[in-house]
PDB file of N, CA and C in Angstrom:
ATOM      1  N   UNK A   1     -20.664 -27.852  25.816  1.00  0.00           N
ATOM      2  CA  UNK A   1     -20.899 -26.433  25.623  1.00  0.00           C
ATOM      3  C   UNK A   1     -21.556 -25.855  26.869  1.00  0.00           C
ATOM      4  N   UNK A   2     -21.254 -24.773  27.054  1.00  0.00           N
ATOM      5  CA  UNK A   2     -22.219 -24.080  28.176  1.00  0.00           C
ATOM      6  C   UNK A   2     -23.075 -23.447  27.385  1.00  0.00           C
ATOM      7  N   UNK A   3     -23.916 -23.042  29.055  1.00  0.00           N
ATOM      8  CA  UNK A   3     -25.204 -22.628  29.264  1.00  0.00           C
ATOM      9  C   UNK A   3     -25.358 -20.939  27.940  1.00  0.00           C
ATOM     10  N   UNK A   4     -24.504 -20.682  27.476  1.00  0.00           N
ATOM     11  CA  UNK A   4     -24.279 -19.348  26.806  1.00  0.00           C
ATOM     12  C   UNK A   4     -25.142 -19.713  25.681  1.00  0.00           C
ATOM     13  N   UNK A   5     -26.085 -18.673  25.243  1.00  0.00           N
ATOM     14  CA  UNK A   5     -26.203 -18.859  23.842  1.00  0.00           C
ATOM     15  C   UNK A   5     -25.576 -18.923  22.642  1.00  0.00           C
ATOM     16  N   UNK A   6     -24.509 -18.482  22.768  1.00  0.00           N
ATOM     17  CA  UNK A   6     -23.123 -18.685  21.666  1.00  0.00           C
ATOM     18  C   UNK A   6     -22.129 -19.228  22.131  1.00  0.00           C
ATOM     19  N   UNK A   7     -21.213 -20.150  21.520  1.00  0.00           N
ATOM     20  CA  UNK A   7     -20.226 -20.768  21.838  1.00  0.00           C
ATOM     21  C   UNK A   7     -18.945 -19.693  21.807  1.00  0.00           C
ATOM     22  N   UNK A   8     -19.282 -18.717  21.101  1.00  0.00           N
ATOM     23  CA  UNK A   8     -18.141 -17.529  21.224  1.00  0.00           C
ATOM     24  C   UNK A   8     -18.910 -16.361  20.320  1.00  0.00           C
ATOM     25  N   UNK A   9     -18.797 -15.360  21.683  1.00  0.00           N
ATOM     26  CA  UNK A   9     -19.233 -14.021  20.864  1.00  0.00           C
ATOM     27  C   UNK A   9     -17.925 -13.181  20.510  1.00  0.00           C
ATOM     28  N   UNK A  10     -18.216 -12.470  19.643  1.00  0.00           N
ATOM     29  CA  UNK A  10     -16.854 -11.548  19.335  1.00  0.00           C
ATOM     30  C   UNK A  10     -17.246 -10.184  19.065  1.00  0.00           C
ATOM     31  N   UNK A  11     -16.782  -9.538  19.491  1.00  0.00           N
ATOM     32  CA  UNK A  11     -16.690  -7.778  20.076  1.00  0.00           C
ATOM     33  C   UNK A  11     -15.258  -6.955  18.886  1.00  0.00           C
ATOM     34  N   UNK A  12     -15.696  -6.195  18.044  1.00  0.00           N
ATOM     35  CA  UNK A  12     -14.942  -5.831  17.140  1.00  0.00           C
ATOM     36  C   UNK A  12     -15.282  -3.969  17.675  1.00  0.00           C
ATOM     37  N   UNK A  13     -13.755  -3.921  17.769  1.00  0.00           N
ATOM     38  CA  UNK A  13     -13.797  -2.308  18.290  1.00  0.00           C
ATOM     39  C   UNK A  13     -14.183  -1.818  16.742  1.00  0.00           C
ATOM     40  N   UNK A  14     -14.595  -0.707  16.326  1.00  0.00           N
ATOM     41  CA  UNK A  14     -15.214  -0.415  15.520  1.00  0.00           C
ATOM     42  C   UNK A  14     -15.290   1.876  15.260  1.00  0.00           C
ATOM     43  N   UNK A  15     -14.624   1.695  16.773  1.00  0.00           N
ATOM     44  CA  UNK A  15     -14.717   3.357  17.003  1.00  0.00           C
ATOM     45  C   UNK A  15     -13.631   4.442  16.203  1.00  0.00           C
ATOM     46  N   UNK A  16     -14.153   5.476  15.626  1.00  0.00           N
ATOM     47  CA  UNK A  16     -13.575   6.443  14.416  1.00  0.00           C
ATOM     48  C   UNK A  16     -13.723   7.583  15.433  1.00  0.00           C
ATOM     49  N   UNK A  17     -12.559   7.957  15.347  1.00  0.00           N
ATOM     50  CA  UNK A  17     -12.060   9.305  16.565  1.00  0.00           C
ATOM     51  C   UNK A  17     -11.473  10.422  15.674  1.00  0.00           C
ATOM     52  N   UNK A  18     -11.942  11.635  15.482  1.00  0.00           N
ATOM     53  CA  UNK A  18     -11.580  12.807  14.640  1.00  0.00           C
ATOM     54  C   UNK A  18      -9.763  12.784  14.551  1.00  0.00           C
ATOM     55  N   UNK A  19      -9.266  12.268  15.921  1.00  0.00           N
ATOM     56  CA  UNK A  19      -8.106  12.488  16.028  1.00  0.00           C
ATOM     57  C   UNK A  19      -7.351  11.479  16.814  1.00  0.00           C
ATOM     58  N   UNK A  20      -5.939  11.120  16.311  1.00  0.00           N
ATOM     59  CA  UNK A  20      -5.427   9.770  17.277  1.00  0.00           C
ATOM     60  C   UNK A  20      -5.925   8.437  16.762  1.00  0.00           C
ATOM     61  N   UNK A  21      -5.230   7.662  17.067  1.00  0.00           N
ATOM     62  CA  UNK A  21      -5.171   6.161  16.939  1.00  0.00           C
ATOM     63  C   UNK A  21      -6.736   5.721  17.243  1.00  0.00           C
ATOM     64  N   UNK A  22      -7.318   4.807  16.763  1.00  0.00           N
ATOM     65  CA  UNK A  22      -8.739   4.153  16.471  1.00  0.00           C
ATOM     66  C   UNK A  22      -8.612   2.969  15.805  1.00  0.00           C
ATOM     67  N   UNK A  23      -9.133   1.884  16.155  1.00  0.00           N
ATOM     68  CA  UNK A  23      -9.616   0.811  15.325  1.00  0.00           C
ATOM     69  C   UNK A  23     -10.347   0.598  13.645  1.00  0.00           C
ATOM     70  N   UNK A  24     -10.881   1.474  13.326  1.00  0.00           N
ATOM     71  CA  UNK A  24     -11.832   2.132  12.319  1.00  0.00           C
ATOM     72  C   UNK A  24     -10.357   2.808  11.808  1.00  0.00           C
ATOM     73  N   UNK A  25      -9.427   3.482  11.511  1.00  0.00           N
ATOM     74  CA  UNK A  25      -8.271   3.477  11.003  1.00  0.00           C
ATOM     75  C   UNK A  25      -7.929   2.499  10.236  1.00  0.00           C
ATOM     76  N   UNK A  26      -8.262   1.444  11.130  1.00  0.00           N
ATOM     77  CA  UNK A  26      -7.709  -0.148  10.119  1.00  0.00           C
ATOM     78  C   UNK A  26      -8.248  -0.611   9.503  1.00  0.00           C
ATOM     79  N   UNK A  27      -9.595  -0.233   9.280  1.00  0.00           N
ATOM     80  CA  UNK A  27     -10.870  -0.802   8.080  1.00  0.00           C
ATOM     81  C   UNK A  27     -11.424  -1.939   9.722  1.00  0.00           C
ATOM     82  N   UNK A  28     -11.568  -1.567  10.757  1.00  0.00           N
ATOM     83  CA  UNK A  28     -12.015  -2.502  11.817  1.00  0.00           C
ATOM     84  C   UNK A  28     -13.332  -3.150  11.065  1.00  0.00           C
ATOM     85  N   UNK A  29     -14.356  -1.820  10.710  1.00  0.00           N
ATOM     86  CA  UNK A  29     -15.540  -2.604  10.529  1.00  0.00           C
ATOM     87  C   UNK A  29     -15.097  -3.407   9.023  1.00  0.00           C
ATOM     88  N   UNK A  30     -14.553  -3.479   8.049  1.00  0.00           N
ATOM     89  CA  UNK A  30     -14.491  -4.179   7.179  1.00  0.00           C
ATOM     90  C   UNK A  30     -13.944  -5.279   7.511  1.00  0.00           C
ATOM     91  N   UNK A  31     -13.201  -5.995   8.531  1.00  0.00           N
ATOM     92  CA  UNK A  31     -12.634  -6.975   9.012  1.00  0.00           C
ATOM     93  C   UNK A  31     -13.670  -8.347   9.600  1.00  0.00           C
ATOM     94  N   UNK A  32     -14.377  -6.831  10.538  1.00  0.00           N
ATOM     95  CA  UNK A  32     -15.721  -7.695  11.457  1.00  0.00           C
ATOM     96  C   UNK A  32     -16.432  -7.781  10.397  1.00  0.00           C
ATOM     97  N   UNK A  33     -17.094  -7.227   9.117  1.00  0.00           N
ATOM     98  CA  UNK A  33     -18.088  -7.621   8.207  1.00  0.00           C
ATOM     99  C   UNK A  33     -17.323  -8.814   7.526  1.00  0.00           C
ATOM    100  N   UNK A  34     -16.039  -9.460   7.617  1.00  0.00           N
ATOM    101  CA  UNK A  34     -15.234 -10.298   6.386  1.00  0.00           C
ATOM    102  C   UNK A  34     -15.436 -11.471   7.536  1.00  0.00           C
ATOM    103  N   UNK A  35     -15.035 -11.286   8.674  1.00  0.00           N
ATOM    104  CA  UNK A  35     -15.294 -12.363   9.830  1.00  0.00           C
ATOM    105  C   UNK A  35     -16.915 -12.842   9.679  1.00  0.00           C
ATOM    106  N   UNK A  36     -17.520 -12.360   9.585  1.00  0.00           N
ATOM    107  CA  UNK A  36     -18.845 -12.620   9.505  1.00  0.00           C
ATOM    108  C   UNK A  36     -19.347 -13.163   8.580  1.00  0.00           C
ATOM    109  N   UNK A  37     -18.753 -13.108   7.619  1.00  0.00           N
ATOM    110  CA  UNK A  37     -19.236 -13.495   5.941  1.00  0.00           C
ATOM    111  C   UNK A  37     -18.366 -14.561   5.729  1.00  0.00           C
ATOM    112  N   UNK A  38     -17.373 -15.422   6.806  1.00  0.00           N
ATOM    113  CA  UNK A  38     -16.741 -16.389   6.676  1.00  0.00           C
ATOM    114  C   UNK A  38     -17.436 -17.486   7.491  1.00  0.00           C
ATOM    115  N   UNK A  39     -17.821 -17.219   8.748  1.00  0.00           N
ATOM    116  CA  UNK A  39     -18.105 -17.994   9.136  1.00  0.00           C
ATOM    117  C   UNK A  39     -19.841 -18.185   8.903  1.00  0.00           C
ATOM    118  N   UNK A  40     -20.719 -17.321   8.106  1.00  0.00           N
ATOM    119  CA  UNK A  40     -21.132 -17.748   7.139  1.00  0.00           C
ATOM    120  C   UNK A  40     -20.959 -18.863   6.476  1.00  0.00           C
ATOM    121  N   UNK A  41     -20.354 -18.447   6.063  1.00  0.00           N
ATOM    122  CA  UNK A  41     -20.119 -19.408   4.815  1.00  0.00           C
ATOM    123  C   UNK A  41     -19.702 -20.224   5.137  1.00  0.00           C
ATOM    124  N   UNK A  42     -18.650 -20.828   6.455  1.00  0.00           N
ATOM    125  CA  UNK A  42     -18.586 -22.214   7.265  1.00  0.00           C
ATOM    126  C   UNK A  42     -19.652 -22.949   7.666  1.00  0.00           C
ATOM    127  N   UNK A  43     -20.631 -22.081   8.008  1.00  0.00           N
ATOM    128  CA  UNK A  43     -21.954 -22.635   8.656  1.00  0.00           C
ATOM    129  C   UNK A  43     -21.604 -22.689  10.416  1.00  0.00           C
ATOM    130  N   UNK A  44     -21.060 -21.355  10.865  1.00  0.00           N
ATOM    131  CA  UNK A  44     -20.582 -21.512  12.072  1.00  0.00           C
ATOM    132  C   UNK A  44     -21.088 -20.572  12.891  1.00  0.00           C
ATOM    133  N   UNK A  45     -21.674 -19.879  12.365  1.00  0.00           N
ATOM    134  CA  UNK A  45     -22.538 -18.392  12.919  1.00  0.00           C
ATOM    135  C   UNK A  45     -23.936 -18.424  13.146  1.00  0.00           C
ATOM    136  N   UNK A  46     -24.378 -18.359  14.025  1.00  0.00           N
ATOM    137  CA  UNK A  46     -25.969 -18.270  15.121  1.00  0.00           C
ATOM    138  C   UNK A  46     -26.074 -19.394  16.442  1.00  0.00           C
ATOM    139  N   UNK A  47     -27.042 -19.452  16.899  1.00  0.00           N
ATOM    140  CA  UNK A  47     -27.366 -19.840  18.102  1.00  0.00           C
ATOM    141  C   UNK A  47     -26.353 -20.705  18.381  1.00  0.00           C
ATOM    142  N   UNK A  48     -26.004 -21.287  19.673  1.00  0.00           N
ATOM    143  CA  UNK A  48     -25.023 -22.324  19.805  1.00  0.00           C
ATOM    144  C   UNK A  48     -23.676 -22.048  19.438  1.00  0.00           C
ATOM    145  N   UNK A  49     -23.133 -21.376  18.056  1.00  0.00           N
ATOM    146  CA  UNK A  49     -22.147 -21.236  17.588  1.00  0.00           C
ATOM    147  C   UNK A  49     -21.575 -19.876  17.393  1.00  0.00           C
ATOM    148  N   UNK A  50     -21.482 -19.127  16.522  1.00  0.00           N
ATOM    149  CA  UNK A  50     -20.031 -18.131  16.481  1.00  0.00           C
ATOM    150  C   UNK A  50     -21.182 -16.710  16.806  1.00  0.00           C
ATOM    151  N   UNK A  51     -21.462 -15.487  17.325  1.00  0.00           N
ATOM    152  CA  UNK A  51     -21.929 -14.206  16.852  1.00  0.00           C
ATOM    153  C   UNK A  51     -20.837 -13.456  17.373  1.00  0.00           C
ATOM    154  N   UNK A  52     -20.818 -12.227  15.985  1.00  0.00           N
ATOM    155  CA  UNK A  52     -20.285 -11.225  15.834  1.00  0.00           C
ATOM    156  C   UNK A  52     -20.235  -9.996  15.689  1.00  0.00           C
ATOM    157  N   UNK A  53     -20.029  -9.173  16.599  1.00  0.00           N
ATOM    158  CA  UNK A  53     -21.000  -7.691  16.760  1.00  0.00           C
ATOM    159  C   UNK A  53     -20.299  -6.384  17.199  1.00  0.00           C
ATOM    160  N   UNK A  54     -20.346  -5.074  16.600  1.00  0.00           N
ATOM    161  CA  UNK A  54     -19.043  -4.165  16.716  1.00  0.00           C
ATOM    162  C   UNK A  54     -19.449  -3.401  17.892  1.00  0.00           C
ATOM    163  N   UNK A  55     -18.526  -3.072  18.256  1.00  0.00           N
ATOM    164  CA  UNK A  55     -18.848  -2.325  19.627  1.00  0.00           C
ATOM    165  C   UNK A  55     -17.913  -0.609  19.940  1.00  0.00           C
ATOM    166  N   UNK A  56     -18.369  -0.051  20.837  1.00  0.00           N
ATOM    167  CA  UNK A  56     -17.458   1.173  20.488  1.00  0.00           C
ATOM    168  C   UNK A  56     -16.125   0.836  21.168  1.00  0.00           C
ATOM    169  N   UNK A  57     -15.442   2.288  21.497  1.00  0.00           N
ATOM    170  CA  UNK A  57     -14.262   2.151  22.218  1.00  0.00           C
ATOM    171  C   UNK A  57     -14.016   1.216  23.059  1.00  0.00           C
ATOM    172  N   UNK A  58     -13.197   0.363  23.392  1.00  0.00           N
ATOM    173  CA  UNK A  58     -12.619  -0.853  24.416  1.00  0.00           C
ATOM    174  C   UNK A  58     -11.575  -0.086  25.005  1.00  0.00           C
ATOM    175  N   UNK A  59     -11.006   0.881  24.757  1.00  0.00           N
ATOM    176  CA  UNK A  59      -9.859   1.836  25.432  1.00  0.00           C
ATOM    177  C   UNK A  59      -8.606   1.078  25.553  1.00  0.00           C
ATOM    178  N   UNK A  60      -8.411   0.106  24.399  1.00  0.00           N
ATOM    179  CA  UNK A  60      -6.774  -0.740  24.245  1.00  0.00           C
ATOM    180  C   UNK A  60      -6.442   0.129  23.019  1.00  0.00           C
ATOM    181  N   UNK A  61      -6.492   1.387  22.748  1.00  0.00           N
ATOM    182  CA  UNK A  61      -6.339   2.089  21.089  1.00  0.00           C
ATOM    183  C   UNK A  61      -4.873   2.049  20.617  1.00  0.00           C
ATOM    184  N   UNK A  62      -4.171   1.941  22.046  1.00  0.00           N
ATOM    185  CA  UNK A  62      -2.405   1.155  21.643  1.00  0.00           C
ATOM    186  C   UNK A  62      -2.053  -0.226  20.849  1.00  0.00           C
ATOM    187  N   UNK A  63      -2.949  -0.821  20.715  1.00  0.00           N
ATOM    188  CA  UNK A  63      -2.729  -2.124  20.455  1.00  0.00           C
ATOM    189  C   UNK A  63      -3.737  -1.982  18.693  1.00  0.00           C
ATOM    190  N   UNK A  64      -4.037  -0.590  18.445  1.00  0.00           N
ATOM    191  CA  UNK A  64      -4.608  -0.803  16.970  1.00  0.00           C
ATOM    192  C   UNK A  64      -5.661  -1.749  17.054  1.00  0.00           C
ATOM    193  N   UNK A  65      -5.959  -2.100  15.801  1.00  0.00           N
ATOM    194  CA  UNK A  65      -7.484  -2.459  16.080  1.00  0.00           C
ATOM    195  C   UNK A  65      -7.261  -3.896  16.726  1.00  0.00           C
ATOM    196  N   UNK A  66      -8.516  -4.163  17.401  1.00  0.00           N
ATOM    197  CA  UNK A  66      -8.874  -5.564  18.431  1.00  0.00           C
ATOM    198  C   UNK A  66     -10.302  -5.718  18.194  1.00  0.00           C
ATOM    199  N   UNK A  67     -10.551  -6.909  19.108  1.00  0.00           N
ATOM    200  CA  UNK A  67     -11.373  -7.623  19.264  1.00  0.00           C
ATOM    201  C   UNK A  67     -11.558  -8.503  20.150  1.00  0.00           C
ATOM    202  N   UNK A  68     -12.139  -8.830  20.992  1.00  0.00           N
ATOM    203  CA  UNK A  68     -12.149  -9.960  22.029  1.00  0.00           C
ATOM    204  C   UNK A  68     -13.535 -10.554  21.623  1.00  0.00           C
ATOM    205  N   UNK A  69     -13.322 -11.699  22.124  1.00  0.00           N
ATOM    206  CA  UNK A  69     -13.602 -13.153  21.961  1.00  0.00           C
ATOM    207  C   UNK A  69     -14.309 -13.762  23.291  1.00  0.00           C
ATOM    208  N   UNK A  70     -15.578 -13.824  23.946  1.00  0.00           N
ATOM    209  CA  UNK A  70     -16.027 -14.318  24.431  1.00  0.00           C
ATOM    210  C   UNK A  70     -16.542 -15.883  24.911  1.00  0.00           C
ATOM    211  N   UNK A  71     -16.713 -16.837  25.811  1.00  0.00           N
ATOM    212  CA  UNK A  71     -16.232 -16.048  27.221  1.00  0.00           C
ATOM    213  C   UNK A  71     -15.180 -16.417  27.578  1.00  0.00           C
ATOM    214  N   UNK A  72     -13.701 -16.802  27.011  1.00  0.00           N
ATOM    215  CA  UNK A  72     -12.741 -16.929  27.168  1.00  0.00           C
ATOM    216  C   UNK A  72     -11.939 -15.211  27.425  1.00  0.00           C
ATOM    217  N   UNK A  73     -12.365 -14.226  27.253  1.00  0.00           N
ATOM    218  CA  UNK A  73     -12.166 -12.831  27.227  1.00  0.00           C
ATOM    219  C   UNK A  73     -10.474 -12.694  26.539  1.00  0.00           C
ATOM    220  N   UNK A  74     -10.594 -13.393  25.211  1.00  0.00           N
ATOM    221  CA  UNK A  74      -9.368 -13.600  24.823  1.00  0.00           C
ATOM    222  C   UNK A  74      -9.537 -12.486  24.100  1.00  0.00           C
ATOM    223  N   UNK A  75      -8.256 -11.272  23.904  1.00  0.00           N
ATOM    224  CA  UNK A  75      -7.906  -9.911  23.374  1.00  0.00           C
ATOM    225  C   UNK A  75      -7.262 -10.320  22.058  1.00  0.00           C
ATOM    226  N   UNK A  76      -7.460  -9.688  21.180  1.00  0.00           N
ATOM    227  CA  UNK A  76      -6.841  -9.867  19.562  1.00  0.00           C
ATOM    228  C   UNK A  76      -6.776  -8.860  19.273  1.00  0.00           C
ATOM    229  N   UNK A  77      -5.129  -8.721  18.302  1.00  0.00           N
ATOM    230  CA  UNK A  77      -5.173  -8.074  17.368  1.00  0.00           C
ATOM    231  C   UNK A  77      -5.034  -8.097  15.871  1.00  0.00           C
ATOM    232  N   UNK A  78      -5.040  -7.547  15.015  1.00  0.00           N
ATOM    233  CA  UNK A  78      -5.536  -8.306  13.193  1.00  0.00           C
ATOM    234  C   UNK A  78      -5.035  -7.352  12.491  1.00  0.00           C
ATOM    235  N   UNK A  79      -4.217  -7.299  11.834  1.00  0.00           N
ATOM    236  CA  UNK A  79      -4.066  -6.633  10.315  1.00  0.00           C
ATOM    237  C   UNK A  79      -4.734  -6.847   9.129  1.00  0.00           C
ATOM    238  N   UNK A  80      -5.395  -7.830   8.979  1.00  0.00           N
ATOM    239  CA  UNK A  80      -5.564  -8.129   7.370  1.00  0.00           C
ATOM    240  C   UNK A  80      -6.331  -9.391   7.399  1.00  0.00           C
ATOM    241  N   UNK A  81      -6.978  -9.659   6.592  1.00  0.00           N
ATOM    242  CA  UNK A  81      -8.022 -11.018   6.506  1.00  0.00           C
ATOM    243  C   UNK A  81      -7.197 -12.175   6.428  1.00  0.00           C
ATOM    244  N   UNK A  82      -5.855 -12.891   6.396  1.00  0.00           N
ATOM    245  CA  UNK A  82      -5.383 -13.230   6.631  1.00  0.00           C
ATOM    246  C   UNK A  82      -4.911 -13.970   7.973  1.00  0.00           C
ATOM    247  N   UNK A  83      -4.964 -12.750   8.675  1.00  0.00           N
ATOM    248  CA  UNK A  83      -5.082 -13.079  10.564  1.00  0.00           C
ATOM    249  C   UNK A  83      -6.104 -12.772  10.860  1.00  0.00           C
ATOM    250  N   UNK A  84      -7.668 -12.509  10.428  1.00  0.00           N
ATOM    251  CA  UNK A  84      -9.047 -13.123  10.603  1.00  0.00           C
ATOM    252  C   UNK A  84      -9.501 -14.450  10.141  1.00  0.00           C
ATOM    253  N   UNK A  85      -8.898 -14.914   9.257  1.00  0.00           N
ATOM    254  CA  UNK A  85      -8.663 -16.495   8.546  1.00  0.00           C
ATOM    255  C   UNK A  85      -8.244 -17.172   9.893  1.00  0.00           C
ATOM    256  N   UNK A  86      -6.844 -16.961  10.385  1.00  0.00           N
ATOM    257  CA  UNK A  86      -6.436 -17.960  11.407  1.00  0.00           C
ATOM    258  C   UNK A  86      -7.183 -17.812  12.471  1.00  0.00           C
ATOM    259  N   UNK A  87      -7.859 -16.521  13.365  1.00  0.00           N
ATOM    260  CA  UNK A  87      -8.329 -16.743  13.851  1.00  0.00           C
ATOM    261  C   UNK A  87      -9.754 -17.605  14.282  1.00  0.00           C
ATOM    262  N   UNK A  88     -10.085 -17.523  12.451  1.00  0.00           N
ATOM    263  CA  UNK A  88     -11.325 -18.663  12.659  1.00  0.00           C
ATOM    264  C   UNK A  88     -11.091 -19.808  12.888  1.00  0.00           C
ATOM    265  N   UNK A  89     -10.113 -20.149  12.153  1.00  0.00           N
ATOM    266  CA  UNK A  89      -9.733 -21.759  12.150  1.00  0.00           C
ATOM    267  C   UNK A  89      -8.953 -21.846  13.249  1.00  0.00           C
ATOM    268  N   UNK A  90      -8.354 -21.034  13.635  1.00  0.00           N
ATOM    269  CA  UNK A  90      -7.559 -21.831  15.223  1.00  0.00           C
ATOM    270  C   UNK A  90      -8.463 -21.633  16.445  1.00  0.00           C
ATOM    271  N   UNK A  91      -9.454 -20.472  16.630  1.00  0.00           N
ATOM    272  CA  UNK A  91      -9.942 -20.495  17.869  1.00  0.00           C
ATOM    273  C   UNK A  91     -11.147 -20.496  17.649  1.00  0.00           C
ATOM    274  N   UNK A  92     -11.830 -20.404  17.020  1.00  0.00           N
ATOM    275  CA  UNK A  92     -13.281 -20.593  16.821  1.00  0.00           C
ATOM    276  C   UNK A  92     -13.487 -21.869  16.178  1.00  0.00           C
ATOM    277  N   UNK A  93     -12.495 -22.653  15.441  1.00  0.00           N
ATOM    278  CA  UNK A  93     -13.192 -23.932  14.676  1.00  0.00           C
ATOM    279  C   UNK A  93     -12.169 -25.323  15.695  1.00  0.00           C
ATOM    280  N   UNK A  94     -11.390 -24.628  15.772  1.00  0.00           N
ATOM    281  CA  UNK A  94     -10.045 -25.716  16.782  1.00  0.00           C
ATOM    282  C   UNK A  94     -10.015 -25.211  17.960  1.00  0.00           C
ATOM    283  N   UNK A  95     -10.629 -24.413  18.804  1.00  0.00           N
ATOM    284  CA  UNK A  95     -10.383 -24.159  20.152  1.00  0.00           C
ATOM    285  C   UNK A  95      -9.059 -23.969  20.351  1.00  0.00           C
ATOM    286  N   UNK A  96      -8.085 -23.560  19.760  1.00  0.00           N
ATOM    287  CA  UNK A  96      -6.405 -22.990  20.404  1.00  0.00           C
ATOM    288  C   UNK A  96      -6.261 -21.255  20.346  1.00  0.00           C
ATOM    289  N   UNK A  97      -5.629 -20.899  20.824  1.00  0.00           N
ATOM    290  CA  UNK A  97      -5.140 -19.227  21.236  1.00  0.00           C
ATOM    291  C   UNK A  97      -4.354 -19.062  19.867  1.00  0.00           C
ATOM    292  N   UNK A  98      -4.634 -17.651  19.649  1.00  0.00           N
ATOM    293  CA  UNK A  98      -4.094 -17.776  18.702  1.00  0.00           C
ATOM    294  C   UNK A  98      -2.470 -16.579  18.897  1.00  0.00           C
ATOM    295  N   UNK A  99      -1.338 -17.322  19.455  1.00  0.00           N
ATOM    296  CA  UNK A  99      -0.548 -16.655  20.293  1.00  0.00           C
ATOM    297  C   UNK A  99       0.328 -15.690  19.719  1.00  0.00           C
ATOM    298  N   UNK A 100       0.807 -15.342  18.456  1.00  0.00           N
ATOM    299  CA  UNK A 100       1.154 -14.255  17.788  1.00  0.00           C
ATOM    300  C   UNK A 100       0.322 -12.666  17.473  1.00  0.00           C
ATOM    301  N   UNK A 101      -1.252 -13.413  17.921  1.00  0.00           N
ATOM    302  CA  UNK A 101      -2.423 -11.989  17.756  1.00  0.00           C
ATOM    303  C   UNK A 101      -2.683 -11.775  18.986  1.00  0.00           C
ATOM    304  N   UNK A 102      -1.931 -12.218  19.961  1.00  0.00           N
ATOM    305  CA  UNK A 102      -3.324 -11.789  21.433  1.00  0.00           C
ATOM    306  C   UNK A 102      -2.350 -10.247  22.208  1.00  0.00           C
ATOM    307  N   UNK A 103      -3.112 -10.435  22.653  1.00  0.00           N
ATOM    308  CA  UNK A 103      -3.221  -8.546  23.488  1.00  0.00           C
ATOM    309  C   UNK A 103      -3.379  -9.552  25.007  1.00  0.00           C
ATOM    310  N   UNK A 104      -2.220  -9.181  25.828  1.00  0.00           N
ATOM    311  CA  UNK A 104      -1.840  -9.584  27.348  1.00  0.00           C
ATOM    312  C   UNK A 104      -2.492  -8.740  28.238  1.00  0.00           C
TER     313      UNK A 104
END
């Protein structure tokens, strides 16, 4: 592991815009609160291991809601707790990309 205090931080766009495409459209923050309450419940979240924290605009608002993944600066995108599921288990618990969600 490196010197980081987390083995992976994650950045959940979270921003609600009167008008136009936004992350917060997609239930962003309900996604990042379901990510959080999973790896919870894995026992994978604090020091050393997973934190998760919403942030405003990232200015990718084409790509619907995202998230990147620290410090690999890997870009995601998520529809549904479903593809927050794989992303735990493939890149946060198995270290692989998760190559059908990423943002190039």
């Amino acid at each position: 592991m490196s010197d980081s205090h987390y083995s992976y931080h994650i950045f959940f766009c979270t921003n609600q815009r009167s008008e136009g495409n936004c992350c917060q459209n997609y239930q962003a923050q309900e996604m990042r609160d379901y990510l959080k309450q999973r790896t919870k419940e894995l026992g994978i979240i604090g020091k050393g291991k997973v934190r998760a924290n919403t942030a405003g605009c990232m200015d990718r608002c084409q790509y619907g809601p995202i998230m990147v993944i620290y410090p690999e600066e890997t870009w995601y995108t998520f529809q549904n707790k479903s593809d927050i599921d794989e992303i735990i288990t493939e890149h946060l618990q198995n270290g692989n990309l998760v190559e059908r969600l990423l943002i190039l």
